[in-house]
Protein backbone atom coordinates (compact mmCIF):
# COMPACT_ATOMS: atom_id res chain seq x y z
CA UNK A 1 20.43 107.48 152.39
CA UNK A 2 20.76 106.04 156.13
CA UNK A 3 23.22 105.80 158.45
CA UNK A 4 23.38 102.11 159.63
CA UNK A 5 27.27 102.46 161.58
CA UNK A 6 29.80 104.49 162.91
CA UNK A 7 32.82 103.78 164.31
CA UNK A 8 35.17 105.60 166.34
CA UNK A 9 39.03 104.61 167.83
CA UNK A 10 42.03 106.34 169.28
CA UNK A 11 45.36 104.69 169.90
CA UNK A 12 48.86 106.33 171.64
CA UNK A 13 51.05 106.78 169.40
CA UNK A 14 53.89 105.19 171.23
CA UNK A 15 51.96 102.03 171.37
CA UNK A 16 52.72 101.80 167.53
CA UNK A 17 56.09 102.99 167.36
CA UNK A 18 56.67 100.33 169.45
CA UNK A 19 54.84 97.51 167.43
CA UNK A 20 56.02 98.70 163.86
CA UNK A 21 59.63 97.31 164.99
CA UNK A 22 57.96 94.14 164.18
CA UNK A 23 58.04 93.42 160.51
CA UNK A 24 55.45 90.19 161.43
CA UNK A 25 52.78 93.22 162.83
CA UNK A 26 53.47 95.42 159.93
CA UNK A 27 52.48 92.34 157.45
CA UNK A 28 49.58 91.22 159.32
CA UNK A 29 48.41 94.83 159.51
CA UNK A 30 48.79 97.11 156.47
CA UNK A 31 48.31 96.07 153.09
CA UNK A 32 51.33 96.10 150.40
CA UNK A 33 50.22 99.29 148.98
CA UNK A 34 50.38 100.87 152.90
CA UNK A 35 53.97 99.33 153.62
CA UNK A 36 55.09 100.59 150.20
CA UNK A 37 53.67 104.12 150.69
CA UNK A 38 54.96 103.86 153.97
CA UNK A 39 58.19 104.03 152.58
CA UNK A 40 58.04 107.79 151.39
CA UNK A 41 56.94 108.60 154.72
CA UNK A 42 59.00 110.36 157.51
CA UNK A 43 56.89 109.84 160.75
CA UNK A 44 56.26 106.11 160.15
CA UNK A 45 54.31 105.97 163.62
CA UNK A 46 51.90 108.76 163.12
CA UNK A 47 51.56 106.97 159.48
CA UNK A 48 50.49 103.59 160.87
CA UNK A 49 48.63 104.81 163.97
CA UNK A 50 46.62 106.89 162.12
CA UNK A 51 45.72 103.97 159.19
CA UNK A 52 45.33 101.31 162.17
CA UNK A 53 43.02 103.43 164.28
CA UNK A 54 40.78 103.78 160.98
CA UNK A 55 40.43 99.84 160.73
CA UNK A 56 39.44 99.71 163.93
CA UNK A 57 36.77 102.49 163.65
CA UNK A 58 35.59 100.45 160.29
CA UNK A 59 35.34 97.23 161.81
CA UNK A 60 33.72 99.30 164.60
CA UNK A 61 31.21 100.71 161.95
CA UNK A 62 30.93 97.45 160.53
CA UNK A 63 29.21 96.42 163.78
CA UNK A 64 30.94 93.21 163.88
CA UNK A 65 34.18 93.63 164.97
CA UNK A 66 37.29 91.42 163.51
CA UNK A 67 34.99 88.55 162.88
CA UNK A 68 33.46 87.17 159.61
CA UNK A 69 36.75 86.20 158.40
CA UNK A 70 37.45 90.06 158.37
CA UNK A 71 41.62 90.53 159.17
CA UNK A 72 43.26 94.33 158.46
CA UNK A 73 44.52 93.45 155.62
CA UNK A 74 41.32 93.59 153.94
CA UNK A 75 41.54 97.44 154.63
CA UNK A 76 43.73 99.90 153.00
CA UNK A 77 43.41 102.87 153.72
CA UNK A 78 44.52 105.18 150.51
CA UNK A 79 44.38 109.00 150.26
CA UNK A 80 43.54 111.40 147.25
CA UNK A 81 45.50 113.82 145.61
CA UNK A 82 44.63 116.76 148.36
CA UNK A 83 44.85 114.28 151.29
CA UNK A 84 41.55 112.88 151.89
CA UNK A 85 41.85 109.65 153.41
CA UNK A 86 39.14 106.73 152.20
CA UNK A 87 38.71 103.09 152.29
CA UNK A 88 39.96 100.70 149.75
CA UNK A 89 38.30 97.35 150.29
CA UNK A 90 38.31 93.91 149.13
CA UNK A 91 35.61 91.72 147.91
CA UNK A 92 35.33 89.74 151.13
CA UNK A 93 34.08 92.84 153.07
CA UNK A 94 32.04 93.94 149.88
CA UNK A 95 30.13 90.53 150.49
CA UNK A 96 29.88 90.87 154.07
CA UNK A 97 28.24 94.02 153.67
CA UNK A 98 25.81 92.77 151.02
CA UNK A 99 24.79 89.96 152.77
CA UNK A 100 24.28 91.50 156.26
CA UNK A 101 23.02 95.18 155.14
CA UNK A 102 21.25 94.08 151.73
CA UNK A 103 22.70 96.59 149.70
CA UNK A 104 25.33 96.98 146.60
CA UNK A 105 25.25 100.85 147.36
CA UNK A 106 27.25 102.10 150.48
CA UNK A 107 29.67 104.93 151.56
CA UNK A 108 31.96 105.07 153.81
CA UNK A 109 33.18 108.69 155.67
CA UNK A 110 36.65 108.66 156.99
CA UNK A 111 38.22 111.46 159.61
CA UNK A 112 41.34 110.80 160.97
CA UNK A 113 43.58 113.26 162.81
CA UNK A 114 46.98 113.14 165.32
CA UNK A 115 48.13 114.53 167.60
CA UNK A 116 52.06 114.08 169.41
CA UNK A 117 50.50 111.42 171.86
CA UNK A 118 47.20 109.93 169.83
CA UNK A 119 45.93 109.30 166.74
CA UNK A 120 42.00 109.12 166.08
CA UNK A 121 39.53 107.79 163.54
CA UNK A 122 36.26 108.31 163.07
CA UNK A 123 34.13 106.49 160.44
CA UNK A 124 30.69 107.00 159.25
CA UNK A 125 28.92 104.02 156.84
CA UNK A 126 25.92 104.85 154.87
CA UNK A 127 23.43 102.90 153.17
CA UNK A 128 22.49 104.60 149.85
């Protein structure tokens, strides 16, 4: 197993509160299943901070940025039943990744913490 990216990002929380009052971010953003979720959720900004500040640290990991064709909405970012948070991608990053890395097998790591004023992401991507 290598390491071949890692990506880190922290955002202000405020910065999001402030952009979720636009329903055209939200949708250009977060994928259905994060809007729905989002939903259930009582601190909507720490919710979307958190889950925008780990696409960035993907892309980040990615090593190419928003390009490609790559938007956020290829990225959810989905949590298990104790909380973990992990990626949920679609097939046009799955064939970005096995064009430019030259692999089918690949991890991604996902830590992502808040705090009142930030939100951070850190994201580790391993070839198998």
């Amino acid at each position: 197993m290598k390491i071949v990216g890692i990506g880190v990002d922290i955002i202000e929380n405020s910065r999001i509160n402030r952009l979720i009052l636009n329903k055209k971010f939200v949708s250009r953003v977060f994928s259905k299943f994060e809007i729905l979720k989002s939903k259930r959720i009582k601190e909507k900004s720490l919710y979307f901070a958190k889950r925008f500040s780990a696409k960035e640290a993907f892309v980040k990991s990615l090593g190419s940025g928003l390009r490609n064709g790559i938007n956020f909405k290829d990225i959810s970012i989905v949590n298990d039943k104790l909380g973990k948070p992990s990626f949920f991608i679609n097939r046009k990053i799955n064939k970005l990744i096995k064009k430019k890395y030259k692999t089918d097998s690949f991890n991604f790591f996902l830590s992502i913490s808040d705090e009142k004023k930030y939100s951070i992401a850190f994201v580790i991507f391993q070839k198998k």
